[in-house]
C-alpha atoms as a PDB file:
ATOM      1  CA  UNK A   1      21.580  84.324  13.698  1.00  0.00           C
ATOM      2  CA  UNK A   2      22.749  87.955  13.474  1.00  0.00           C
ATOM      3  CA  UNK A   3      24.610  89.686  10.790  1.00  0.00           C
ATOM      4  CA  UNK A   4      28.165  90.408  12.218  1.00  0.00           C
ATOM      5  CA  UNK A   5      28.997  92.285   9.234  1.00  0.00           C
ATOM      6  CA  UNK A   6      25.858  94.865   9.617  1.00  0.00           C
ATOM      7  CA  UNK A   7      27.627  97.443  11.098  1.00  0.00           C
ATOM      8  CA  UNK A   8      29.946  97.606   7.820  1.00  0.00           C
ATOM      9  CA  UNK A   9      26.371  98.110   5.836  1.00  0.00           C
ATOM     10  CA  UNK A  10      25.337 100.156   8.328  1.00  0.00           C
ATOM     11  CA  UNK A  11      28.645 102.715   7.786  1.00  0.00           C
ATOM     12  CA  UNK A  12      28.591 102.524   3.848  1.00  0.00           C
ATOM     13  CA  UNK A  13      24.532 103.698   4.482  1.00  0.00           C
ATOM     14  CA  UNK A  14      25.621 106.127   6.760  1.00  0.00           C
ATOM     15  CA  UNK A  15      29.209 107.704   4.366  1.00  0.00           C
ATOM     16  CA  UNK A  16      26.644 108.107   1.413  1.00  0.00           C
ATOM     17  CA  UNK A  17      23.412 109.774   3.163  1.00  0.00           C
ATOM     18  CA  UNK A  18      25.875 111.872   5.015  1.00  0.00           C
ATOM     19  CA  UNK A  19      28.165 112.320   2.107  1.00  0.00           C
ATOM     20  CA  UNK A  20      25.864 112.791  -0.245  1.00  0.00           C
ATOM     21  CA  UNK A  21      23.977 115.926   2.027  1.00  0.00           C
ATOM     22  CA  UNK A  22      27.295 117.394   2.511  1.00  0.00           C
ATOM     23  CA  UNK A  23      28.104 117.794  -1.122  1.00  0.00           C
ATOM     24  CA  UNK A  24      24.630 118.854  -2.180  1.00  0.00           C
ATOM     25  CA  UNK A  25      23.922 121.355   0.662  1.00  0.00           C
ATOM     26  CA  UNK A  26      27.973 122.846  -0.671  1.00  0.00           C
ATOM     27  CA  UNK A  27      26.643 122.711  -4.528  1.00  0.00           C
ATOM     28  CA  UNK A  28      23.494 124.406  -3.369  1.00  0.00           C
ATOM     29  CA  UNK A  29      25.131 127.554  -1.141  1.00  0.00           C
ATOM     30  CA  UNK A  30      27.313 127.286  -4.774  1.00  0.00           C
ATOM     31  CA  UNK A  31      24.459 128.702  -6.812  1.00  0.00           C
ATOM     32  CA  UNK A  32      23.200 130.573  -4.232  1.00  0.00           C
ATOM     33  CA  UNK A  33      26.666 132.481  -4.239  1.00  0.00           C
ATOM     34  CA  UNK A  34      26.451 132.333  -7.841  1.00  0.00           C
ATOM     35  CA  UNK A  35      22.989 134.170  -7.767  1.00  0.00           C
ATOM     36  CA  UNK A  36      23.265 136.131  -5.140  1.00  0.00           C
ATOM     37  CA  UNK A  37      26.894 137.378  -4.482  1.00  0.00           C
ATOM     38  CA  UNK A  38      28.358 140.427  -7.193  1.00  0.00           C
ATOM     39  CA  UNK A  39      31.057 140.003  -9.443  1.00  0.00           C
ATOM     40  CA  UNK A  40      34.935 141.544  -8.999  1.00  0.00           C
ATOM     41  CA  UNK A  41      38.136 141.067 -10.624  1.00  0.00           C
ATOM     42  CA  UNK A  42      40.911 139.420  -8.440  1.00  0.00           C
ATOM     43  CA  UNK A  43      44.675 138.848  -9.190  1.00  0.00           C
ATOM     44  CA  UNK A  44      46.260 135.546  -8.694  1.00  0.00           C
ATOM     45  CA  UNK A  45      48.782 136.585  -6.535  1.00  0.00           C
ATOM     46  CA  UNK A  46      49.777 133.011  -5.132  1.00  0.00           C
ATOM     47  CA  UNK A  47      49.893 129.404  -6.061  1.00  0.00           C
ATOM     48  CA  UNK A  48      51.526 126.961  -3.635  1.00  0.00           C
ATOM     49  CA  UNK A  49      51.448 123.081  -5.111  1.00  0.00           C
ATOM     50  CA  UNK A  50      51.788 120.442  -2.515  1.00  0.00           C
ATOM     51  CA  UNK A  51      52.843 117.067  -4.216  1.00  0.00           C
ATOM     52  CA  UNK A  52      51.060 114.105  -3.461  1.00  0.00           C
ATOM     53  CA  UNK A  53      52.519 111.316  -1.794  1.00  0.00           C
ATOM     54  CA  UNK A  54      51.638 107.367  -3.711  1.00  0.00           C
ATOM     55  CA  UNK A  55      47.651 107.413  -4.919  1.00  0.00           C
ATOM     56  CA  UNK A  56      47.339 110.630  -3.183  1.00  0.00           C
ATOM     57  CA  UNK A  57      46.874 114.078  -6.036  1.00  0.00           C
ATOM     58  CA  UNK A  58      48.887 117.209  -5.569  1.00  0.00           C
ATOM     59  CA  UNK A  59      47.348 119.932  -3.926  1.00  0.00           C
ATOM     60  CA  UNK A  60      47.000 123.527  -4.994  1.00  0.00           C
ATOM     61  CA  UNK A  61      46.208 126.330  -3.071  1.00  0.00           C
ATOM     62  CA  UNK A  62      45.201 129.770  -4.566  1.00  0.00           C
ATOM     63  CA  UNK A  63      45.839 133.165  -3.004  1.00  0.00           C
ATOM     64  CA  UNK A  64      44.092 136.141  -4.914  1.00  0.00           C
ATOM     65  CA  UNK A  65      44.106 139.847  -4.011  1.00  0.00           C
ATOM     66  CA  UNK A  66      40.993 142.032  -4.977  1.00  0.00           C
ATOM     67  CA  UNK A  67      39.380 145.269  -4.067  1.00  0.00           C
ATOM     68  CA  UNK A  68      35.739 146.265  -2.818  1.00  0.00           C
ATOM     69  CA  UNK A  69      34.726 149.528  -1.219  1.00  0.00           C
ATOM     70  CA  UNK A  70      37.977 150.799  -1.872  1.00  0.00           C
ATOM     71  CA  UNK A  71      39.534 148.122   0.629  1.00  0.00           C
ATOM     72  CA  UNK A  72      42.231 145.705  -0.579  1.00  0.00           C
ATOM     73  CA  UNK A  73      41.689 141.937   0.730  1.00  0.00           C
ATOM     74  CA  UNK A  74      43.794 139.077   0.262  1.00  0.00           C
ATOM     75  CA  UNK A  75      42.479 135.115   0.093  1.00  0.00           C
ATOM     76  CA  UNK A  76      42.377 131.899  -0.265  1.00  0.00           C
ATOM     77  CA  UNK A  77      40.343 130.924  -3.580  1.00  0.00           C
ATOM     78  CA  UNK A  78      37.779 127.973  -3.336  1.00  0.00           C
ATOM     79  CA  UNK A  79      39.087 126.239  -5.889  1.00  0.00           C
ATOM     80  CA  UNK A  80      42.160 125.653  -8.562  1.00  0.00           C
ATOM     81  CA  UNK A  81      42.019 124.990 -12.497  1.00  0.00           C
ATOM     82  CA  UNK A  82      45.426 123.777 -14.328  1.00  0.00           C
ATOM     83  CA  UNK A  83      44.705 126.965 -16.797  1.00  0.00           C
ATOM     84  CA  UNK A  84      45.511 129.612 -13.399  1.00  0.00           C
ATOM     85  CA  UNK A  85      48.532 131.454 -13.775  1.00  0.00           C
ATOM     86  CA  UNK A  86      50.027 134.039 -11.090  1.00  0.00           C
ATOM     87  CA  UNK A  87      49.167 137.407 -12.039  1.00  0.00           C
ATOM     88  CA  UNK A  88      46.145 136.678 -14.118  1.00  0.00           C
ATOM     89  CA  UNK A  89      43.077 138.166 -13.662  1.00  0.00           C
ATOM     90  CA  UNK A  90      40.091 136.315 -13.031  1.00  0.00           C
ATOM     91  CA  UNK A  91      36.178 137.060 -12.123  1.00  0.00           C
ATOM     92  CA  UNK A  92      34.865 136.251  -8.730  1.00  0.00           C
ATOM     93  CA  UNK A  93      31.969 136.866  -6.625  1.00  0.00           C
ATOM     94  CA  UNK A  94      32.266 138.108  -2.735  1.00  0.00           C
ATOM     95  CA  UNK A  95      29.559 138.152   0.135  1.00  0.00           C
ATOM     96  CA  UNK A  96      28.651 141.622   0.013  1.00  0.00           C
ATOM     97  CA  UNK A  97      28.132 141.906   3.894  1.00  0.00           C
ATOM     98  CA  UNK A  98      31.498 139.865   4.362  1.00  0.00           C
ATOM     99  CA  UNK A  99      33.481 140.490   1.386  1.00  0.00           C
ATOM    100  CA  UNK A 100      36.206 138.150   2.792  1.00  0.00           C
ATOM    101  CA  UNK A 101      34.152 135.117   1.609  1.00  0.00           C
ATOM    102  CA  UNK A 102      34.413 134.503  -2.000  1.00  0.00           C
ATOM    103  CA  UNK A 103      33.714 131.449  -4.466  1.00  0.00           C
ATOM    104  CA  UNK A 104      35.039 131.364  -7.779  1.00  0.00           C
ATOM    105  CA  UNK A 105      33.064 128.190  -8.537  1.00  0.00           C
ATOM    106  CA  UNK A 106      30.821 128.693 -11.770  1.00  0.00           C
ATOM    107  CA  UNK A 107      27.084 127.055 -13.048  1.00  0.00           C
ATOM    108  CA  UNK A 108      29.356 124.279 -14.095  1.00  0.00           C
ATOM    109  CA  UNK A 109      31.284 123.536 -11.109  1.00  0.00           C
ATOM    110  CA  UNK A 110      28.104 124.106  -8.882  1.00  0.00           C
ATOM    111  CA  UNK A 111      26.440 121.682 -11.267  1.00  0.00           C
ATOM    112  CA  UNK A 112      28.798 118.665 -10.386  1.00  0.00           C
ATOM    113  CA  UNK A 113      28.919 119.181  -6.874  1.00  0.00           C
ATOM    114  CA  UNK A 114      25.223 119.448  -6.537  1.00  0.00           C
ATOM    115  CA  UNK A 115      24.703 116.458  -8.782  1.00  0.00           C
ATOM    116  CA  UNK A 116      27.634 114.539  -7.298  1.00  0.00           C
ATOM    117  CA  UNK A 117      25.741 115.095  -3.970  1.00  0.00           C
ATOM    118  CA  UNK A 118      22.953 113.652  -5.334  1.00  0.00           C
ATOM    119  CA  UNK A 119      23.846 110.427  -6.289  1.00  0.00           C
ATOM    120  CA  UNK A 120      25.441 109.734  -3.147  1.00  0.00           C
ATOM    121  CA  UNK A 121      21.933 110.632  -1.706  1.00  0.00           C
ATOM    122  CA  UNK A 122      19.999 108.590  -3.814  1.00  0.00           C
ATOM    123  CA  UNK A 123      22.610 105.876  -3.228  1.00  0.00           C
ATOM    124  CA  UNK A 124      22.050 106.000   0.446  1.00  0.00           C
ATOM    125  CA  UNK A 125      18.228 106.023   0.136  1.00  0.00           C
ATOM    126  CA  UNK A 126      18.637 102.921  -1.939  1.00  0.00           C
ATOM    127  CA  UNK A 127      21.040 101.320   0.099  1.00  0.00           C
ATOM    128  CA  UNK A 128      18.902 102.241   3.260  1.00  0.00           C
ATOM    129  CA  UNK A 129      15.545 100.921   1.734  1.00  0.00           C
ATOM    130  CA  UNK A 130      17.603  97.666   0.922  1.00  0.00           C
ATOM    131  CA  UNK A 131      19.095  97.170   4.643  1.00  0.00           C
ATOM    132  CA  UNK A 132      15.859  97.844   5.917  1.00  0.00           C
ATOM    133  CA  UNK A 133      13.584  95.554   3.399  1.00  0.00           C
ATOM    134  CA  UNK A 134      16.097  92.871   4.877  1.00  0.00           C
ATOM    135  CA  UNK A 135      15.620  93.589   8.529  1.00  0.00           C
ATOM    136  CA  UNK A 136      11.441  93.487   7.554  1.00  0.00           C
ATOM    137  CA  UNK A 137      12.162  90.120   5.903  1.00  0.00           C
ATOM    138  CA  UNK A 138      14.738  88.564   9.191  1.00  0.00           C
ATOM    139  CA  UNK A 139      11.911  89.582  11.650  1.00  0.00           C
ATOM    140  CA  UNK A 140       9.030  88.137   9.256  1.00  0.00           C
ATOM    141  CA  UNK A 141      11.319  84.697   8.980  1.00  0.00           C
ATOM    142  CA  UNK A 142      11.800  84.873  12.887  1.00  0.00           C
ATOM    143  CA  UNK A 143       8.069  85.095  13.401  1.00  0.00           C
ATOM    144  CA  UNK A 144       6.831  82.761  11.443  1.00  0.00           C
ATOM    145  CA  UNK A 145       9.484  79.714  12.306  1.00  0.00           C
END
């Protein structure tokens, strides 16, 4: 007798390997940024607040303007604390060779999201080694009856 409701394990095995890479490779490129990528003041110039509708959470979206080589850019920020205030100045880092790509994730923040990844991974490793110790164990049972 198959398992009709396989391809429902098969998905949740699938959300959390996938899941899980997605958010470790982004906490990974996180440090490397944080390693790797100089330091600059930026100005809050902009923060537009999208309310969410029933379960969903607002959204906030952060628009700083900074200086490097004597050019002016203006961006989007990575990411938004409740403590950001327009016209504050705050430290982030920039690509060097594309200064228009900037994080102003820190250790902390790169920290969850790495470790977040993670335990989705591992979660989908165990979940796959569980789907696939019960396939072993169906085809042994088929065999043998």
């Amino acid at each position: 007798m198959k398992n009709n409701g396989a391809w429902k394990t098969n998905l949740v095995v699938a959300v959390l390997l996938l899941g899980g890479l997605l958010f470790l490779v982004s906490g990974l490129i996180k440090f490397s940024q944080i390693n790797n990528y100089p330091q600059t003041n930026a100005m809050i110039t902009q923060i537009e607040w999208e309310p969410g509708a029933g379960e969903e959470s607002d959204k906030y979206t952060v628009y700083v303007r900074y200086s490097v080589g004597g050019t002016t850019y203006d961006q989007q920020l990575d990411n938004y604390k409740s403590s950001y205030r327009e016209g504050q100045t705050i430290t982030i880092r920039y690509n060097p060779d594309k200064p228009t790509t900037i994080t102003a994730v820190g250790p902390v923040g790169a920290t969850i999201i790495t470790a977040f990844g993670g335990l989705l991974f591992a979660a989908g490793v165990v979940a796959l080694a569980k789907v696939l110790r019960e396939k072993r164990a169906m085809k042994q049972a088929e065999l043998t009856a």
